[in-house]
C-alpha atoms as a PDB file:
ATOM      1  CA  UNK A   1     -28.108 -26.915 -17.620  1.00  0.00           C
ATOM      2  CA  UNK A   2     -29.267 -23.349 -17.407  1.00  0.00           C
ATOM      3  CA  UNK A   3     -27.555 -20.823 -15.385  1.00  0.00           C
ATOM      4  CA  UNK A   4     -29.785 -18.689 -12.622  1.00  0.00           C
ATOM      5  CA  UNK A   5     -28.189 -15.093 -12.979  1.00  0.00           C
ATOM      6  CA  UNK A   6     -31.218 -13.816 -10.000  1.00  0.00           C
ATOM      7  CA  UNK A   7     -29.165 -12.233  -7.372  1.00  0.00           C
ATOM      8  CA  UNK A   8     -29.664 -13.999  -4.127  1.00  0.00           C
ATOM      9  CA  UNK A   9     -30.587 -11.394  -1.129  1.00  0.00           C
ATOM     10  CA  UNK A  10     -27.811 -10.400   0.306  1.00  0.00           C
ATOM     11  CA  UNK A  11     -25.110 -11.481  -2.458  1.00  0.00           C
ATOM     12  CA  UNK A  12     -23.298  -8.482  -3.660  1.00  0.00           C
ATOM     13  CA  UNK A  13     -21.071  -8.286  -6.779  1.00  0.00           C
ATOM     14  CA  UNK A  14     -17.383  -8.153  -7.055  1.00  0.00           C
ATOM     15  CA  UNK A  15     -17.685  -4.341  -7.972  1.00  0.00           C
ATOM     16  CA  UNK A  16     -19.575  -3.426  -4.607  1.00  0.00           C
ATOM     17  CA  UNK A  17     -16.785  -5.938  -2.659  1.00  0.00           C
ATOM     18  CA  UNK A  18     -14.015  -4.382  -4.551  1.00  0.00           C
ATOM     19  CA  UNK A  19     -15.245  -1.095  -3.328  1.00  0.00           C
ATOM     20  CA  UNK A  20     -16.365  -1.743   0.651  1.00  0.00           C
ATOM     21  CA  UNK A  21     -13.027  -3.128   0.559  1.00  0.00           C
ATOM     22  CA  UNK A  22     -10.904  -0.116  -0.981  1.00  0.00           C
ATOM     23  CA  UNK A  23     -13.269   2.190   1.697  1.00  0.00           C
ATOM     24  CA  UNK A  24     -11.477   0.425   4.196  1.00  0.00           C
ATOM     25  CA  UNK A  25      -7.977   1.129   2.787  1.00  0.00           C
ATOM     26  CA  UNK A  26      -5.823   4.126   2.482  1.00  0.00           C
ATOM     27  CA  UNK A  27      -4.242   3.166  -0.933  1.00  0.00           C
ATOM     28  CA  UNK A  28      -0.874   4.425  -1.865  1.00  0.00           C
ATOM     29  CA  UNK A  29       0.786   5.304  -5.088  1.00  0.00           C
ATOM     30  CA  UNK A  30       3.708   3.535  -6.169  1.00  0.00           C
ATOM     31  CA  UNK A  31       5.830   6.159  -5.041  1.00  0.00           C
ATOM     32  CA  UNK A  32       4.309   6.660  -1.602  1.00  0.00           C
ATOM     33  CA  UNK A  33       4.921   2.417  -1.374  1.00  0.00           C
ATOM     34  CA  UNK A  34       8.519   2.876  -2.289  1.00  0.00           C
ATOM     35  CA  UNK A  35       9.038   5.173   0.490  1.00  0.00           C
ATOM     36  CA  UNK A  36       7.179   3.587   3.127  1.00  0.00           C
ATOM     37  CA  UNK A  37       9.019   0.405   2.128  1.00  0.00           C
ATOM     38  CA  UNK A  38      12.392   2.518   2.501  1.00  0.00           C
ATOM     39  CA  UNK A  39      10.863   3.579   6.152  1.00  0.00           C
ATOM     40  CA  UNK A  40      11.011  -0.127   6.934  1.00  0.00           C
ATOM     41  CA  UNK A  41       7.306  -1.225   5.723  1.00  0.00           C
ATOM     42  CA  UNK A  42       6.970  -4.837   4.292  1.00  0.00           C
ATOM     43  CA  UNK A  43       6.081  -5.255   0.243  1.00  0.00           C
ATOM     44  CA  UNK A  44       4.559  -8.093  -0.282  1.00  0.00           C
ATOM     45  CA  UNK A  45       3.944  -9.779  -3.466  1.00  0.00           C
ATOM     46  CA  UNK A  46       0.807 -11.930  -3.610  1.00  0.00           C
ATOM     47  CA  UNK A  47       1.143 -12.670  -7.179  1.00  0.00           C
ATOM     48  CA  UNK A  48       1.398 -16.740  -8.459  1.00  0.00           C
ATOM     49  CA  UNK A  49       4.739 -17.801  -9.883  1.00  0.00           C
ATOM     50  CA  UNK A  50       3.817 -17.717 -13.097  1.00  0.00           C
ATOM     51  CA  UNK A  51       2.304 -14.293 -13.435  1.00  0.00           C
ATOM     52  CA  UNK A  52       5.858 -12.930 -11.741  1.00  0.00           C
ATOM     53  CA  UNK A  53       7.642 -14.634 -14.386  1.00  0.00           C
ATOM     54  CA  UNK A  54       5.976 -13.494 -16.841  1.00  0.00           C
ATOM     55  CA  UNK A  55       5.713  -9.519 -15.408  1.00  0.00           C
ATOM     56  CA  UNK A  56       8.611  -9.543 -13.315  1.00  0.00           C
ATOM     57  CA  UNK A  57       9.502  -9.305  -9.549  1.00  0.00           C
ATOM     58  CA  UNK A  58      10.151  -5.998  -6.967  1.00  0.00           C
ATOM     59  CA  UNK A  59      13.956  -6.765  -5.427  1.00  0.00           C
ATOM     60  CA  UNK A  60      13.621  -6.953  -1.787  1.00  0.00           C
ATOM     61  CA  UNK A  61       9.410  -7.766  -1.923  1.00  0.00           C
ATOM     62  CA  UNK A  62       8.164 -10.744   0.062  1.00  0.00           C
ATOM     63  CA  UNK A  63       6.567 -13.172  -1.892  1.00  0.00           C
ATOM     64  CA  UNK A  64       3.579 -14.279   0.240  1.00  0.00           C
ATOM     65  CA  UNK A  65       1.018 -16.261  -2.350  1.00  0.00           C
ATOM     66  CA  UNK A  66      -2.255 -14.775  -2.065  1.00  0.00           C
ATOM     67  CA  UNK A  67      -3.854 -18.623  -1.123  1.00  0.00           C
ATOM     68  CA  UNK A  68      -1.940 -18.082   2.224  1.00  0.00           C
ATOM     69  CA  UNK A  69      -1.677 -14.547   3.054  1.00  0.00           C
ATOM     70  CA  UNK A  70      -4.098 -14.783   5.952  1.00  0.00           C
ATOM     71  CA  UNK A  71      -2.335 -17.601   7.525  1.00  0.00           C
ATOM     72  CA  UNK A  72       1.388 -16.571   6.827  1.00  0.00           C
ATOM     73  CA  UNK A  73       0.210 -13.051   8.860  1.00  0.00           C
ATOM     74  CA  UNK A  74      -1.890 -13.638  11.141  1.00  0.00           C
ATOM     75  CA  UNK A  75       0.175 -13.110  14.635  1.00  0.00           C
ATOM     76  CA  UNK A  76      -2.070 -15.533  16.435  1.00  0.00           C
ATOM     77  CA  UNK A  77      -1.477 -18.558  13.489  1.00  0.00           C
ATOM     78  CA  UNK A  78       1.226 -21.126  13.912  1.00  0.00           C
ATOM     79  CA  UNK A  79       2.048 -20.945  10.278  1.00  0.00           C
ATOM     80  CA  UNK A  80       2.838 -16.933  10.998  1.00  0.00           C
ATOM     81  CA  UNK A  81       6.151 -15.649   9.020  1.00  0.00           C
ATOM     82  CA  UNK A  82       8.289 -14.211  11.176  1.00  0.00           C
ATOM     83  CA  UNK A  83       7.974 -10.989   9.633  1.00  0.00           C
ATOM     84  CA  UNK A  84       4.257 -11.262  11.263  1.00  0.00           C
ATOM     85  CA  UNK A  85       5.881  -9.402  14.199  1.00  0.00           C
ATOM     86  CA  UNK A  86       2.346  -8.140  15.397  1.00  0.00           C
ATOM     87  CA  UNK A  87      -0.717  -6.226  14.549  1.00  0.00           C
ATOM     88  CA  UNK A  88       1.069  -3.084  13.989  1.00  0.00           C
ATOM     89  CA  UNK A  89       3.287  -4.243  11.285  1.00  0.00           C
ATOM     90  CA  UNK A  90       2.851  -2.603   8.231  1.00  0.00           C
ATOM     91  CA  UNK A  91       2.329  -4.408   4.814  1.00  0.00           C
ATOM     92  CA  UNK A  92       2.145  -2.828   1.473  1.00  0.00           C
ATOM     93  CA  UNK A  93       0.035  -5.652  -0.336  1.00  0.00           C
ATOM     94  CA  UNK A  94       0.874  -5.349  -4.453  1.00  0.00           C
ATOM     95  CA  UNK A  95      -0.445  -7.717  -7.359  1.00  0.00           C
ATOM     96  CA  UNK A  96      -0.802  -6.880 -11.046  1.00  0.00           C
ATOM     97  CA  UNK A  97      -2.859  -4.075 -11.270  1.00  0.00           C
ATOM     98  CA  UNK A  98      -3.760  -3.574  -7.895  1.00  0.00           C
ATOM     99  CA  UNK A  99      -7.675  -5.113  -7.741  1.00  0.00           C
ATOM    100  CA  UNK A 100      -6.852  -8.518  -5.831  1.00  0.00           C
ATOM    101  CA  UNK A 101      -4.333  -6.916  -3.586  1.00  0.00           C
ATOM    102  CA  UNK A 102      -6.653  -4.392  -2.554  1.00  0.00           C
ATOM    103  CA  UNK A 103      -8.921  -7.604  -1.243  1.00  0.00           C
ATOM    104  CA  UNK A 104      -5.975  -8.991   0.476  1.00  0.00           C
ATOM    105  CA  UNK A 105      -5.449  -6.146   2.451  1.00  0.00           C
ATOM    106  CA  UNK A 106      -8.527  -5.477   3.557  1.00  0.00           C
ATOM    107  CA  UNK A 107      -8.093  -9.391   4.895  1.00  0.00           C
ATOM    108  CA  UNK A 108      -5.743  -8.669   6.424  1.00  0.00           C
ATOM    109  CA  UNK A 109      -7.091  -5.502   8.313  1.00  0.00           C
ATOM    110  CA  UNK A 110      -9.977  -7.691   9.082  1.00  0.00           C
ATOM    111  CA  UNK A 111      -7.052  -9.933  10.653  1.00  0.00           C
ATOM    112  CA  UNK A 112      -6.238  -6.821  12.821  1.00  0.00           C
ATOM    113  CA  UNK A 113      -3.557  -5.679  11.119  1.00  0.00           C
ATOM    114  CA  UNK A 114      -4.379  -1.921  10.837  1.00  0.00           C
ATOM    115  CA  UNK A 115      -1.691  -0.647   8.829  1.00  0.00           C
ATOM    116  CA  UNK A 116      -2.311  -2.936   5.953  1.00  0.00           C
ATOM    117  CA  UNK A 117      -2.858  -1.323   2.656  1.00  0.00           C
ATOM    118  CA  UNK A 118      -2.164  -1.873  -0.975  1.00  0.00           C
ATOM    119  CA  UNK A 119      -0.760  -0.158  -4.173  1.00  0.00           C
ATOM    120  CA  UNK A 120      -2.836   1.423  -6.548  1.00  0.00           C
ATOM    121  CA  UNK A 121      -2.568   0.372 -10.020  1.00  0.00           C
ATOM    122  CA  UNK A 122      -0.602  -2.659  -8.514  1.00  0.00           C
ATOM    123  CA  UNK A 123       2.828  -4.387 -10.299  1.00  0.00           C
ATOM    124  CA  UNK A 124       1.869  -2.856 -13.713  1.00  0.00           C
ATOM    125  CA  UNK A 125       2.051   1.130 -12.007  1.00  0.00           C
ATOM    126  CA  UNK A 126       5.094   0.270 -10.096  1.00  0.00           C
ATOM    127  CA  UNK A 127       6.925  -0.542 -13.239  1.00  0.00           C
ATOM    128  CA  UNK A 128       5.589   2.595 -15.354  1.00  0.00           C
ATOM    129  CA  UNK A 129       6.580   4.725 -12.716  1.00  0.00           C
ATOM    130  CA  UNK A 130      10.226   3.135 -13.275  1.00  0.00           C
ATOM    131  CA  UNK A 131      10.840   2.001  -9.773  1.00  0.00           C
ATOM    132  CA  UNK A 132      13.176  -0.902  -9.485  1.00  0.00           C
ATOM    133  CA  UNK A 133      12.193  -4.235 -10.867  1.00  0.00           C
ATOM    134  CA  UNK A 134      13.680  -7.243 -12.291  1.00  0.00           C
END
């Protein structure tokens, strides 16, 4: 079996998604996440179980796997947490190094949540800039 590696029209690459997706957001350093989670904003942690076991965990982040993010947010889905107050509720999405969760945010703005953003440099920045993990 041979692989086609011609481009269908239209298809773009992970690169160009990666970046129409981070011109969406207005990214925030680890720092600037810690504070806006001290102002009351929602961390949440869309890494698997195994990768936060192996990396560690931010005390006090939601864990919110990224296979249900949408659902678990959305304010118009049954399976809504009930931290999915509304569409002004504002969620700091973090992974390892900040590439998926930058994705998952811009999901979620697409949701209608318009304060949704991520952390650059992701799990792996929040750590080197010796916030608090576990």
């Amino acid at each position: 079996m041979t692989l086609s590696l011609d481009r269908p029209t239209g298809a773009r690459s992970i690169d160009e998604l990666l970046a129409e997706a981070r011109s969406r957001l207005v990214r925030l350093s680890p720092a600037q996440a810690a504070a806006r989670v001290a102002r009351g904003a929602l961390l949440v942690d869309i890494r698997p179980a195994a990768q936060r076991a192996l990396e560690g965990e931010v005390p006090g982040s939601l864990i919110v796997e990224r296979n249900v993010l949408e659902w678990r947010f959305d304010p118009a889905s049954a399976a809504r947490l009930p931290q999915a107050t509304g569409y002004d509720v504002e969620v700091i999405v973090l992974c390892s190094e900040g590439y998926t969760s930058s994705l998952a945010a811009d999901a979620l703005r697409s949701l209608g949540l318009t304060q949704a953003t991520d952390v650059v440099g992701g799990f792996v920045a929040w750590q080197a800039a010796g916030l608090p993990t576990r």
